[in-house]
N, C-alpha and C. Protein backbone atom coordinates (compact mmCIF):
# COMPACT_ATOMS: atom_id res chain seq x y z
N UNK A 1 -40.40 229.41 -75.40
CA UNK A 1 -40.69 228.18 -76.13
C UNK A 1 -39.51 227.76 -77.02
N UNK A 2 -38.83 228.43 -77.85
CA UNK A 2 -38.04 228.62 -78.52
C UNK A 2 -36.77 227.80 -77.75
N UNK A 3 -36.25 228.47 -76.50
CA UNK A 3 -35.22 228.16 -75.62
C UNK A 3 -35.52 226.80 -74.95
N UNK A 4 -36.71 226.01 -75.45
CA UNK A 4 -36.93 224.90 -74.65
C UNK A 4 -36.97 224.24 -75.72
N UNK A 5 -37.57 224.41 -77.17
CA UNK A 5 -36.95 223.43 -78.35
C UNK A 5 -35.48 223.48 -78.48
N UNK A 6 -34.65 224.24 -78.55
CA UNK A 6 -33.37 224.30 -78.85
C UNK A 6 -32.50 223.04 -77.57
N UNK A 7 -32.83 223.26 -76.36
CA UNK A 7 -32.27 222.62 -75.11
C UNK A 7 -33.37 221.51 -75.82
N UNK A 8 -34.06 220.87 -76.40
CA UNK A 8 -34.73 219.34 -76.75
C UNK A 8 -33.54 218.92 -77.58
N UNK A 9 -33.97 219.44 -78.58
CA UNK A 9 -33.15 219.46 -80.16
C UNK A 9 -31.56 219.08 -79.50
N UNK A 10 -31.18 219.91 -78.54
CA UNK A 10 -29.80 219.44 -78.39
C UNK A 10 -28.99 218.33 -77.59
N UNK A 11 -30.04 218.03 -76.62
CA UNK A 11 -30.20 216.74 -76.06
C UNK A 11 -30.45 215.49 -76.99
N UNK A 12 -31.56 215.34 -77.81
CA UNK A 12 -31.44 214.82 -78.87
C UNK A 12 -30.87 214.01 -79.87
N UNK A 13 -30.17 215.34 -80.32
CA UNK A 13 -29.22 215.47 -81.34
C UNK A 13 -27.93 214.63 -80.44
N UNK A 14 -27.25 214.92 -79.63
CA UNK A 14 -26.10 214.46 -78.43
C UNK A 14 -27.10 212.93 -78.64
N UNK A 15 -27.51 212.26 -78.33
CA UNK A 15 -27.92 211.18 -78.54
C UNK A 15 -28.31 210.14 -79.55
N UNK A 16 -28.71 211.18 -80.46
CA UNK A 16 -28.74 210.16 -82.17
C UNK A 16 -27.23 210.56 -82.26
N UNK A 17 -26.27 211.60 -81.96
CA UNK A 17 -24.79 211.26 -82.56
C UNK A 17 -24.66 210.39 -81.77
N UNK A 18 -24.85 210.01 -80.50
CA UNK A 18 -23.83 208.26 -80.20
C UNK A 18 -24.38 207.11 -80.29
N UNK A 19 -25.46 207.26 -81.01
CA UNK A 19 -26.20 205.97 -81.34
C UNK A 19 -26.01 205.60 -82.80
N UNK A 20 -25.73 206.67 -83.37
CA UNK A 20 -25.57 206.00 -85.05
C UNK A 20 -24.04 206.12 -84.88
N UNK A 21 -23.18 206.74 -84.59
CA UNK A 21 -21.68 206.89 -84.67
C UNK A 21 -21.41 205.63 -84.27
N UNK A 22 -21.70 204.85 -82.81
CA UNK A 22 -21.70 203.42 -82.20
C UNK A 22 -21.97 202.33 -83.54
N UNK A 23 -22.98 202.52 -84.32
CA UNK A 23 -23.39 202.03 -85.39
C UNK A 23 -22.63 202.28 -85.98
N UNK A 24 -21.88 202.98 -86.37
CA UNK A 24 -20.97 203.55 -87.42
C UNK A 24 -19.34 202.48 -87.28
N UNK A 25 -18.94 202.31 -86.18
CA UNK A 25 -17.99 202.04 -85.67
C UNK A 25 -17.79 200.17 -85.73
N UNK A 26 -19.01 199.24 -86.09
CA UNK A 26 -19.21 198.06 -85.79
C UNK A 26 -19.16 197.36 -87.21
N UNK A 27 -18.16 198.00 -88.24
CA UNK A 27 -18.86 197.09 -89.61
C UNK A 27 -17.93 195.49 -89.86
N UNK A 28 -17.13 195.04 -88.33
CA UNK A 28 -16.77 193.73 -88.33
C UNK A 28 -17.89 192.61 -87.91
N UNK A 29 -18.58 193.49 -86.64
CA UNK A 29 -19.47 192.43 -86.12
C UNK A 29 -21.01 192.65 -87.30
N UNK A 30 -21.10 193.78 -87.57
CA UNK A 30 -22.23 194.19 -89.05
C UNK A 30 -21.57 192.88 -90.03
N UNK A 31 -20.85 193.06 -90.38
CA UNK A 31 -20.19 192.24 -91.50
C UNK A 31 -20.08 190.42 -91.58
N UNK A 32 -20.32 189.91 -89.81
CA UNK A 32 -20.54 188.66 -90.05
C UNK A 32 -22.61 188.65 -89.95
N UNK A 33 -23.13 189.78 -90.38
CA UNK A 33 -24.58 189.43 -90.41
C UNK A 33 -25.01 189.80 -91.56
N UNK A 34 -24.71 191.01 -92.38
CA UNK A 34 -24.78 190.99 -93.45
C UNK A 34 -23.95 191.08 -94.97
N UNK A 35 -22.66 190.41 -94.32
CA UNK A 35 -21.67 190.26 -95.49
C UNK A 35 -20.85 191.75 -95.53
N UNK A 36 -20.13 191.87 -96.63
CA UNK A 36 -19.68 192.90 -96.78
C UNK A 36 -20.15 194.08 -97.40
N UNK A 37 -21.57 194.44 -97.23
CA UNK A 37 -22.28 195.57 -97.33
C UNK A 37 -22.50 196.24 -96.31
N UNK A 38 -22.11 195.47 -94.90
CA UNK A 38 -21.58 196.18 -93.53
C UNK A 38 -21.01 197.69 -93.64
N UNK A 39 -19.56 197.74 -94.69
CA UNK A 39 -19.01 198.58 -94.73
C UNK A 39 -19.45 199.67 -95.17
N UNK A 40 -20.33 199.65 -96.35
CA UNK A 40 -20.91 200.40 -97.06
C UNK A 40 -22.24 201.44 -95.59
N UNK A 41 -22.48 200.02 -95.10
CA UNK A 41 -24.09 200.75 -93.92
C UNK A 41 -23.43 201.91 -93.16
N UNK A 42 -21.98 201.13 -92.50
CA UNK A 42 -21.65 201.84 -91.96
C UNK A 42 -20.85 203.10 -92.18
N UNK A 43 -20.62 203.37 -93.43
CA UNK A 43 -19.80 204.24 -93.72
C UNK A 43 -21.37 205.80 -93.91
N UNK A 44 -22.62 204.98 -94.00
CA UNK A 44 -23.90 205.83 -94.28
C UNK A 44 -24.06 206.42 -92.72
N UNK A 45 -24.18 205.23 -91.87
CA UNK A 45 -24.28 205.73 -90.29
C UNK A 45 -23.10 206.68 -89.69
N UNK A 46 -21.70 206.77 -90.18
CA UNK A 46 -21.20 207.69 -89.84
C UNK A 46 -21.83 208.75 -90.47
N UNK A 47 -22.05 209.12 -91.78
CA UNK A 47 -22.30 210.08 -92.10
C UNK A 47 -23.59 210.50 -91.13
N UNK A 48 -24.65 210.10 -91.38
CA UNK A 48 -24.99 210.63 -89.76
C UNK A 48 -25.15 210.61 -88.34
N UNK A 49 -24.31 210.24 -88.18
CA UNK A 49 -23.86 210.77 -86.78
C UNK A 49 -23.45 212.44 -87.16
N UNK A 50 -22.46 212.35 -87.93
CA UNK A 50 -21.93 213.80 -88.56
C UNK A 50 -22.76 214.60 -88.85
N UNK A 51 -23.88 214.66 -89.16
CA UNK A 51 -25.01 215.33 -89.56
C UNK A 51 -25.80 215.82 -87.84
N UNK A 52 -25.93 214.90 -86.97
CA UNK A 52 -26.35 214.99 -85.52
C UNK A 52 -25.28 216.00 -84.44
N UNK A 53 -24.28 215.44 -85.15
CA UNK A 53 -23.34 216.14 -84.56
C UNK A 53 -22.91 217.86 -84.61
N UNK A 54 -23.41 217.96 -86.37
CA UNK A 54 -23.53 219.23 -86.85
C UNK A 54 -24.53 220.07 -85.84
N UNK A 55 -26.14 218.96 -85.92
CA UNK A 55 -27.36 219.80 -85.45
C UNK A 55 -26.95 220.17 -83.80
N UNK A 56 -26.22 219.28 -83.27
CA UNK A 56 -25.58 219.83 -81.87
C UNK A 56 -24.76 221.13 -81.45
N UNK A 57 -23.24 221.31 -82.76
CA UNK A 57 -23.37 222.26 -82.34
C UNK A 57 -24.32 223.87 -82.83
N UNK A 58 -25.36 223.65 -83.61
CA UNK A 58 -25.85 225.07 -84.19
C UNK A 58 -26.64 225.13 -83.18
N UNK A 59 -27.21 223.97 -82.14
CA UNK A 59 -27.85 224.41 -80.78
C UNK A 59 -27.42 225.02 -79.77
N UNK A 60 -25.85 224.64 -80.04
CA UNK A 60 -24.40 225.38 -79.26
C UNK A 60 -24.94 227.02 -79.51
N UNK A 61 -24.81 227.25 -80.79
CA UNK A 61 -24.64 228.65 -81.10
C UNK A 61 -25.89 229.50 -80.73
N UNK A 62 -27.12 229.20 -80.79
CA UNK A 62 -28.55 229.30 -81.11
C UNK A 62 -28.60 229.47 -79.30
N UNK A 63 -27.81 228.72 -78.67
CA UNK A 63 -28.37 228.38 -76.98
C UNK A 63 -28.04 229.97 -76.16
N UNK A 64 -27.18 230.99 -76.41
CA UNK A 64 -26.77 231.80 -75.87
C UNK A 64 -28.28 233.21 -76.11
N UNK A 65 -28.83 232.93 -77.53
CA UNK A 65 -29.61 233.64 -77.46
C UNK A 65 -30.77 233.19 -77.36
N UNK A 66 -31.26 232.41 -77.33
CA UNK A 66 -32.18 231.26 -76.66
C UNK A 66 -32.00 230.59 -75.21
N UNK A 67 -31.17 231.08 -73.79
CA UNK A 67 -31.45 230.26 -72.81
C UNK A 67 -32.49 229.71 -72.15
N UNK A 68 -32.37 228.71 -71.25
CA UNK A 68 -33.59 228.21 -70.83
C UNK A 68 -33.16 228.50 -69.27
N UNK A 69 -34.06 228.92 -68.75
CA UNK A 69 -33.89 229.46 -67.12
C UNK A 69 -32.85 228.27 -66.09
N UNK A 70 -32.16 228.58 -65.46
CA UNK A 70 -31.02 227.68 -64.69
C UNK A 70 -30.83 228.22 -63.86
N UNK A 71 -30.13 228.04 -62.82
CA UNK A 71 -29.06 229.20 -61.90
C UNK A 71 -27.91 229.58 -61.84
N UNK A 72 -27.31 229.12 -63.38
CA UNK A 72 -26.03 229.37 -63.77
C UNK A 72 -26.27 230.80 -63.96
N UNK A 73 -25.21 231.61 -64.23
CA UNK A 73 -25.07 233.08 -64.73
C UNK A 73 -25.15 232.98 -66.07
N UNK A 74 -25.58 234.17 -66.36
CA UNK A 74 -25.99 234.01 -68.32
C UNK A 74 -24.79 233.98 -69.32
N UNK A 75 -23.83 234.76 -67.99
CA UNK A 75 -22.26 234.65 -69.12
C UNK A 75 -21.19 234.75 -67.67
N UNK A 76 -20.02 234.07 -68.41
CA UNK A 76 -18.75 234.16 -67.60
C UNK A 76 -18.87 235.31 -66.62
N UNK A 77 -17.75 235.06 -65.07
CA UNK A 77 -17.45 236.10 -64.37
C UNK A 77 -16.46 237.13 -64.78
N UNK A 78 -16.22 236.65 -66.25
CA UNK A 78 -14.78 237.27 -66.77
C UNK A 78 -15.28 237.81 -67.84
N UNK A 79 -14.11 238.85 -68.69
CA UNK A 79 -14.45 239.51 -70.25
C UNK A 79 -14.24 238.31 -71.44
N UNK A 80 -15.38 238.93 -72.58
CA UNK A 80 -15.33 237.34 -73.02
C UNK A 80 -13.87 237.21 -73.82
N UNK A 81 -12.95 238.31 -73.69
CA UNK A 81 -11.26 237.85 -74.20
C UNK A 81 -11.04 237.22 -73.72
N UNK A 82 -10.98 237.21 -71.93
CA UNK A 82 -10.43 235.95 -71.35
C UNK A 82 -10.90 234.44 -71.95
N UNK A 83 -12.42 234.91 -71.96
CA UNK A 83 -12.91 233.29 -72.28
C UNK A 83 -12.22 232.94 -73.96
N UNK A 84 -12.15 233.88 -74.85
CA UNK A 84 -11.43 233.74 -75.76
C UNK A 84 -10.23 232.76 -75.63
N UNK A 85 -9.20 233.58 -74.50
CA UNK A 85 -8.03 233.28 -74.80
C UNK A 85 -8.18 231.47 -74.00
N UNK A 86 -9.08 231.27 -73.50
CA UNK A 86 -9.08 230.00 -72.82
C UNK A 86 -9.26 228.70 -73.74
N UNK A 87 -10.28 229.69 -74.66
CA UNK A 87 -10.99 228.62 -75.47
C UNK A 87 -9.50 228.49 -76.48
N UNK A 88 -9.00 229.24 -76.91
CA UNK A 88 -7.65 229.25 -77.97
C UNK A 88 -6.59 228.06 -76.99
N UNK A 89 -6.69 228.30 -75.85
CA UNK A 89 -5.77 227.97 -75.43
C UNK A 89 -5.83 226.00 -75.11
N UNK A 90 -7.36 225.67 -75.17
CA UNK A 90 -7.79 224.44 -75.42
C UNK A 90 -7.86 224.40 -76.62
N UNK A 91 -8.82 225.05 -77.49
CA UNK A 91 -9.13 224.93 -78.99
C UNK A 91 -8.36 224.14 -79.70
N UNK A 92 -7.07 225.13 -79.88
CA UNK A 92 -5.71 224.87 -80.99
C UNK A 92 -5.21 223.65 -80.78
N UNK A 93 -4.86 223.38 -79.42
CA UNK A 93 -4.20 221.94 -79.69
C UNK A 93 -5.22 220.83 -79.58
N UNK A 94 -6.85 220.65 -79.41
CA UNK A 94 -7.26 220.04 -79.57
C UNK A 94 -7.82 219.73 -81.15
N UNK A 95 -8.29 221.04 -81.98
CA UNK A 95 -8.05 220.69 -82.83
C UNK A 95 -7.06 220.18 -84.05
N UNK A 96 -6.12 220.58 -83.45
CA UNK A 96 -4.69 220.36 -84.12
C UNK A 96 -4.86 218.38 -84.14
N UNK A 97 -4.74 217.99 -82.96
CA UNK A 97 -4.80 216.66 -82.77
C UNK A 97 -6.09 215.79 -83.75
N UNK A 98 -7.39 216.51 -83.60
CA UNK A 98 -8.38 215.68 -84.13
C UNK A 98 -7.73 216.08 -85.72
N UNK A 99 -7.26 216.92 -86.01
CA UNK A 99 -7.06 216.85 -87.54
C UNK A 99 -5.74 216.14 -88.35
N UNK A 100 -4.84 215.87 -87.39
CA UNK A 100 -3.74 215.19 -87.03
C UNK A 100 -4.35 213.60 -87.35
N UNK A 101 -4.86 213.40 -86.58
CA UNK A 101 -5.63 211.89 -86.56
C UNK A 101 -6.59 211.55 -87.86
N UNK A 102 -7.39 212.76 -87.92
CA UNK A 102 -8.52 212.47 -89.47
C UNK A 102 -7.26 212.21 -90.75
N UNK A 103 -5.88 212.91 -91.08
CA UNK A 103 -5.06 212.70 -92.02
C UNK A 103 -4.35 211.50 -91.53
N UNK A 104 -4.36 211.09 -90.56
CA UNK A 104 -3.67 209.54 -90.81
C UNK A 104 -4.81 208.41 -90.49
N UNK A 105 -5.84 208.69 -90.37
CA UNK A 105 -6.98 207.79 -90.56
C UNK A 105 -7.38 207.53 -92.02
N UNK A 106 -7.06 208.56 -92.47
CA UNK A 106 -7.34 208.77 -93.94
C UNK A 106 -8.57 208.52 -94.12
N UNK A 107 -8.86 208.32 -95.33
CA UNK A 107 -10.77 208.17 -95.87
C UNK A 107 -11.31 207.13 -94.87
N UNK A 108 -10.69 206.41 -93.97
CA UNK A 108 -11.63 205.79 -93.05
C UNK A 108 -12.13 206.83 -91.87
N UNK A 109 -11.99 207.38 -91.33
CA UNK A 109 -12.62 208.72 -90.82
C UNK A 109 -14.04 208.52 -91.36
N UNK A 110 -14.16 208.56 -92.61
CA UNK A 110 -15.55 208.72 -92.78
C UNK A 110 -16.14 207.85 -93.30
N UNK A 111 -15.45 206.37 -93.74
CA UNK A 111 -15.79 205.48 -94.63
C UNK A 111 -15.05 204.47 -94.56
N UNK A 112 -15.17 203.46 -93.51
CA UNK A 112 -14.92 202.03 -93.11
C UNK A 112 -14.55 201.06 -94.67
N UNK A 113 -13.30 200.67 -94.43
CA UNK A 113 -13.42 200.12 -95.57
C UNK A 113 -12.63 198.63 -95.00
N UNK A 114 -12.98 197.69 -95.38
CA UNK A 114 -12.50 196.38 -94.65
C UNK A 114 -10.98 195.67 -95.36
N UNK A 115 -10.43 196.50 -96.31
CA UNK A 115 -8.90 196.42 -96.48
C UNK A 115 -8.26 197.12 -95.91
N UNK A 116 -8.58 198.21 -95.17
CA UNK A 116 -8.12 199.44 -94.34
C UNK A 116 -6.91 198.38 -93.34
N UNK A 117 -5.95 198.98 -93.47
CA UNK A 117 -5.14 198.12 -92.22
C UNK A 117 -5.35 199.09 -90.95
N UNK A 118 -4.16 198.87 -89.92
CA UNK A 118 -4.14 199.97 -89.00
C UNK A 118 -3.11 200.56 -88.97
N UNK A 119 -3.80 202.00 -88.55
CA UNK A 119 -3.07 203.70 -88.84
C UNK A 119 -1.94 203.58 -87.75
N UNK A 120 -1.23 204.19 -88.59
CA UNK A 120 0.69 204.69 -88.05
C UNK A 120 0.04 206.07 -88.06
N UNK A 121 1.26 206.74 -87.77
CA UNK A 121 1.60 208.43 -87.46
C UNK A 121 0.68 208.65 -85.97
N UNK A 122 0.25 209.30 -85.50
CA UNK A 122 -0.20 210.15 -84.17
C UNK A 122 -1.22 208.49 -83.78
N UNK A 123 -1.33 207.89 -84.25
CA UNK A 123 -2.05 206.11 -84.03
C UNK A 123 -0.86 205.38 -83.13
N UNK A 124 0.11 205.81 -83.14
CA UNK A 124 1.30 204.94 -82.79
C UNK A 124 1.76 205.37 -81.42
N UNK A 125 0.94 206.97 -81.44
CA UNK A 125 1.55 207.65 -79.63
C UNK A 125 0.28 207.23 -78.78
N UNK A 126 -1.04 207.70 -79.46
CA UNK A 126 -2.00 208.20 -78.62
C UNK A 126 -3.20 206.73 -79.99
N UNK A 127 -4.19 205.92 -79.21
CA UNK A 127 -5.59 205.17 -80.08
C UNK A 127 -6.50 206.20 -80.47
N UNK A 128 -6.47 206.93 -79.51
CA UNK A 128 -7.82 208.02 -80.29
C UNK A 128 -7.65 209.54 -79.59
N UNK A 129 -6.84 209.77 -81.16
CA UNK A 129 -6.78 210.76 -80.95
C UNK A 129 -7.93 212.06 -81.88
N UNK A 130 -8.63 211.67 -82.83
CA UNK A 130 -10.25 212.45 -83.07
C UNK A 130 -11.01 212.68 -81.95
N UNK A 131 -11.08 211.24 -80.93
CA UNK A 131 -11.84 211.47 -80.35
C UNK A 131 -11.69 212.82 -78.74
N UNK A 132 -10.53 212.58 -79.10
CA UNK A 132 -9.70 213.02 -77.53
C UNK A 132 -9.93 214.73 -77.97
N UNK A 133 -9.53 214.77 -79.51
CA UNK A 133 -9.85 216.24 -80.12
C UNK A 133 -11.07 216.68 -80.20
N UNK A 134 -11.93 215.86 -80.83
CA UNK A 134 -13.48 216.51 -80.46
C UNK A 134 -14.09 216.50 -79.46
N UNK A 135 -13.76 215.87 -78.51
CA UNK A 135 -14.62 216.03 -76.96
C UNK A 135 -14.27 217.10 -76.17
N UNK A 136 -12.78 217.88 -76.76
CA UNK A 136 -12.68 218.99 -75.78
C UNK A 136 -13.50 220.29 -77.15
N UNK A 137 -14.15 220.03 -77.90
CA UNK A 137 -14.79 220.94 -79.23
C UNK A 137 -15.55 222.14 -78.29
N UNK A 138 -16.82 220.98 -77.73
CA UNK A 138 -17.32 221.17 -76.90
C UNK A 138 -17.30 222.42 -75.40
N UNK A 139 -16.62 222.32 -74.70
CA UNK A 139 -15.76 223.03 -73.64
C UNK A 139 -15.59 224.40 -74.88
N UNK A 140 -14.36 224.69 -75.27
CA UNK A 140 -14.32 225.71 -76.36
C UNK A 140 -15.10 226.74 -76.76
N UNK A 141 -16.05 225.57 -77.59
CA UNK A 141 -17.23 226.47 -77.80
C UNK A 141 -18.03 227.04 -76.91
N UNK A 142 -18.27 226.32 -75.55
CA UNK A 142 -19.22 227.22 -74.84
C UNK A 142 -18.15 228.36 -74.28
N UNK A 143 -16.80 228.06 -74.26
CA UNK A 143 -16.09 229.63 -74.01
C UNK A 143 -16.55 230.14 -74.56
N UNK A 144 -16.17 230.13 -76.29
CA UNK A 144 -16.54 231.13 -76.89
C UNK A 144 -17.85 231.80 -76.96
N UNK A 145 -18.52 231.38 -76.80
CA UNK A 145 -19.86 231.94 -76.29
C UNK A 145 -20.38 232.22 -75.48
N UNK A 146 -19.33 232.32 -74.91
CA UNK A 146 -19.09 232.78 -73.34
C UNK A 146 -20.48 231.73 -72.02
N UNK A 147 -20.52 230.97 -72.43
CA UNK A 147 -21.93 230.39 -71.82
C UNK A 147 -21.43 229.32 -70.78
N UNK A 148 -21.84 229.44 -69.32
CA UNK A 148 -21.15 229.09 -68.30
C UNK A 148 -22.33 227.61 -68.02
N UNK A 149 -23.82 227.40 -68.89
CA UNK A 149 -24.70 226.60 -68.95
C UNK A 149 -23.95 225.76 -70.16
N UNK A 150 -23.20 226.21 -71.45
CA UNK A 150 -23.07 225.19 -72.23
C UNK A 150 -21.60 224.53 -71.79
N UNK A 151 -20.79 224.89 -70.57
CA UNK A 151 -19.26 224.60 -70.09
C UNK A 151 -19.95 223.35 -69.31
N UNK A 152 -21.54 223.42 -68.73
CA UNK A 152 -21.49 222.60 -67.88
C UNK A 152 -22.06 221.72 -68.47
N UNK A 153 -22.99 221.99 -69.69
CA UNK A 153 -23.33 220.63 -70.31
C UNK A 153 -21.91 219.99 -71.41
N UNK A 154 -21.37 220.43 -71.59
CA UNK A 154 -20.29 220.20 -72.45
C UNK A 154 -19.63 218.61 -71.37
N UNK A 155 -19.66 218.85 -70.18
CA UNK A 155 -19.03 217.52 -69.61
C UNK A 155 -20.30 216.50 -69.97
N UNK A 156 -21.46 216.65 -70.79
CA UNK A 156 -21.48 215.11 -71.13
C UNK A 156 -21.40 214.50 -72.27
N UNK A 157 -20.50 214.98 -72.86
CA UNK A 157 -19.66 214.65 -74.03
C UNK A 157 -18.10 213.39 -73.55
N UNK A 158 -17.87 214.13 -72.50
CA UNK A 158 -16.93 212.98 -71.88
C UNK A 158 -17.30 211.22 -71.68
N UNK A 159 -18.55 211.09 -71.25
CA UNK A 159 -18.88 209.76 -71.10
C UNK A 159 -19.27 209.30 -72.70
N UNK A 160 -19.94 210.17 -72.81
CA UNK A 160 -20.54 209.72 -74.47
C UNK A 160 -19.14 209.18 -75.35
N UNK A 161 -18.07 210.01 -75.28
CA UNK A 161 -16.81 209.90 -76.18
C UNK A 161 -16.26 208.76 -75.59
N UNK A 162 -16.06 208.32 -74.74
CA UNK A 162 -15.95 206.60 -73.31
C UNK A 162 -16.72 205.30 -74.25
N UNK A 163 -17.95 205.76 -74.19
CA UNK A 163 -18.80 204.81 -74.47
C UNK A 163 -18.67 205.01 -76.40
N UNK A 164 -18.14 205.70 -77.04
CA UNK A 164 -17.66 205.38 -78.79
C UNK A 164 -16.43 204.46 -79.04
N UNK A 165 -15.51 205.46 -78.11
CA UNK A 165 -14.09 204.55 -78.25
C UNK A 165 -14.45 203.12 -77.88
N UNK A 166 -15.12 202.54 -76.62
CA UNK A 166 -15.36 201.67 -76.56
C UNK A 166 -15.94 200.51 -77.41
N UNK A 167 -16.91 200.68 -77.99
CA UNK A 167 -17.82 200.61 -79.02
C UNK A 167 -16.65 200.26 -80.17
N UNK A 168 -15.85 201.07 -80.81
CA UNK A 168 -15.06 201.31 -81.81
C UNK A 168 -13.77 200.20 -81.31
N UNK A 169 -13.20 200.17 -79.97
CA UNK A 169 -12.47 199.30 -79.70
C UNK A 169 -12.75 197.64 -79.93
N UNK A 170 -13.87 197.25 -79.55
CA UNK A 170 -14.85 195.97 -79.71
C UNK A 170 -14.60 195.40 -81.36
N UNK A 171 -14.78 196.76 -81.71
CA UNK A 171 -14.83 195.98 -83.28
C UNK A 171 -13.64 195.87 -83.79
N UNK A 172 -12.35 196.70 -83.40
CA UNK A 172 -11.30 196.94 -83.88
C UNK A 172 -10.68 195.64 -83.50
N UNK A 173 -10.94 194.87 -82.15
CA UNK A 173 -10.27 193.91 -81.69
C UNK A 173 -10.88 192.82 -82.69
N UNK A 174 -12.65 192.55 -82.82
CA UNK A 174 -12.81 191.09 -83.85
C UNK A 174 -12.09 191.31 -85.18
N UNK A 175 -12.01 192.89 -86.19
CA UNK A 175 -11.24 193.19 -86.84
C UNK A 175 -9.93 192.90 -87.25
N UNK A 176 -9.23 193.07 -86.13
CA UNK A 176 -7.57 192.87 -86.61
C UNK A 176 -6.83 191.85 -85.21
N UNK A 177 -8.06 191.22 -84.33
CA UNK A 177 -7.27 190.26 -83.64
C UNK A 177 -6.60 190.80 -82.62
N UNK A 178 -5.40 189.64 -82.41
CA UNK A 178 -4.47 189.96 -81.61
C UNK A 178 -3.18 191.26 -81.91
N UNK A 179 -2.96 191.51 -83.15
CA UNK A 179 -2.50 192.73 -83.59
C UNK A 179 -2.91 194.10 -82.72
N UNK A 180 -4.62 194.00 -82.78
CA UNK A 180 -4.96 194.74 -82.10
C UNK A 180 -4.97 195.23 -80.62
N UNK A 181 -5.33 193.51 -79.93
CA UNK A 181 -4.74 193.82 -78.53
C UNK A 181 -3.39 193.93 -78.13
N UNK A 182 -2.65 193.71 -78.77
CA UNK A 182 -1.18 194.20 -78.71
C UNK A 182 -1.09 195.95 -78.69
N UNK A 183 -1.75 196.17 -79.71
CA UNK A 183 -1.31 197.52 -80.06
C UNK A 183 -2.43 198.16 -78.39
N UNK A 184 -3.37 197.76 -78.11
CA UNK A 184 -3.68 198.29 -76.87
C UNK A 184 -3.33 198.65 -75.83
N UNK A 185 -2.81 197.42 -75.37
CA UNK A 185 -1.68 197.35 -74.71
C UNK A 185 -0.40 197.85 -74.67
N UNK A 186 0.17 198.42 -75.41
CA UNK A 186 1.09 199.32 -75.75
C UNK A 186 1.35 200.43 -76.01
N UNK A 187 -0.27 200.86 -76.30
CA UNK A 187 -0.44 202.22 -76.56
C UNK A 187 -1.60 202.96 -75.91
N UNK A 188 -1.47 203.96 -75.07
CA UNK A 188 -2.52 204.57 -74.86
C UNK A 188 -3.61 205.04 -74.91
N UNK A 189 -5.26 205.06 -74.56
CA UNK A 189 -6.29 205.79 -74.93
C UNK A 189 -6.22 206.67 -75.60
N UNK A 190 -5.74 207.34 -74.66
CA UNK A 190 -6.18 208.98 -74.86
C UNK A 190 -4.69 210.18 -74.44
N UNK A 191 -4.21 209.14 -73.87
CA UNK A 191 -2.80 209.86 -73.37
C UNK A 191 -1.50 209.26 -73.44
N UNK A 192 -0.30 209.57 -74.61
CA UNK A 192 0.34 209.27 -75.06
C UNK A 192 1.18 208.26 -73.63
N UNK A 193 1.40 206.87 -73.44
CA UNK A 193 2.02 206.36 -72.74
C UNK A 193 3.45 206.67 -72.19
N UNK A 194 4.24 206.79 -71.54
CA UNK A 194 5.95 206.38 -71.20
C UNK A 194 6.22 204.80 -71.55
N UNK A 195 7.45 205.52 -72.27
CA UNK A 195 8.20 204.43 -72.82
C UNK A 195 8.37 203.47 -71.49
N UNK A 196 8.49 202.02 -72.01
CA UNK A 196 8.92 200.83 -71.18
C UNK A 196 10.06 200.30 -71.32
């Protein structure tokens, strides 16, 4: 019973984070409906998403001793060092990047503010690079927990992270205009472009 609330809870949870984060991400088009207390809503709706996002991964952690019957294997074909060294070997530079990006996002990361211009430093190689860092979080962690059921739910974090940037792009463009589609155009998603 236990292993079938936790697999709810975490489905869930993966779903109120991209429904309030989406919310979180819109305080231009928020802002021509309710003025500039947009910023303020939305800076509340990120916060939870962050909170959803939290309850996702402690279902991460909770899921290895709680499974729910599958026909995956209960753990890797390998020792969990290997899966260690795999997860290090994604981990580091993904988190390196999402934390890279949260310091030149600065307090907008968590709190939309509508004088905010747009971010230079790791903004200038790669548009999203938090997001590009937390979607591989995911993957990682089920190494580390050696869980070959949470590697395979971990790929639906990929579309979900598709459908934010997107979301977040929409507003960034009524936001800052043609500035913005310039900078789109010039700069990559998710993967630093070649020079032109």
């Amino acid at each position: 019973m236990i292993a079938w609330v936790n697999l709810a809870v975490l489905v869930f949870a993966s779903l109120f984070f991209l429904y309030f984060y989406v919310r979180s991400v819109s305080p231009a088009a928020l802002e021509k409906m309710i003025g500039m207390q947009a910023y303020r809503k939305c800076g509340r709706f990120r916060v939870i998403a962050a909170l959803f996002e939290t309850i996702t991964a402690i279902c991460y952690v909770l899921y290895p001793f709680y499974p729910v019957p599958n026909p995956l294997p209960d753990r890797f074909p390998w020792s969990w060092g290997f899966s260690a060294l795999l997860a290090a070997l994604i981990g580091l530079p993904s988190l390196a990047l999402m934390f890279i990006g949260m310091r030149d996002a600065g307090r907008e990361t968590m709190t939309p503010k509508k004088e905010h211009g747009m971010y230079g430093g790791v903004y200038q190689k790669i548009r999203h690079p938090q997001a590009v860092g937390e979607v591989f979080a995911w993957p990682w962690i089920a190494l580390l927990l050696n869980s070959p059921f949470l590697a395979v739910f971990s790929l639906v974090y990929f579309p979900i992270f598709l459908v934010m940037c997107h979301a977040e792009e929409q507003d960034l463009l009524l936001r800052f205009g043609n500035a913005y589609a310039d900078y789109m155009r010039n700069t990559g998603a998710f993967i630093p472009q070649r020079s032109k």
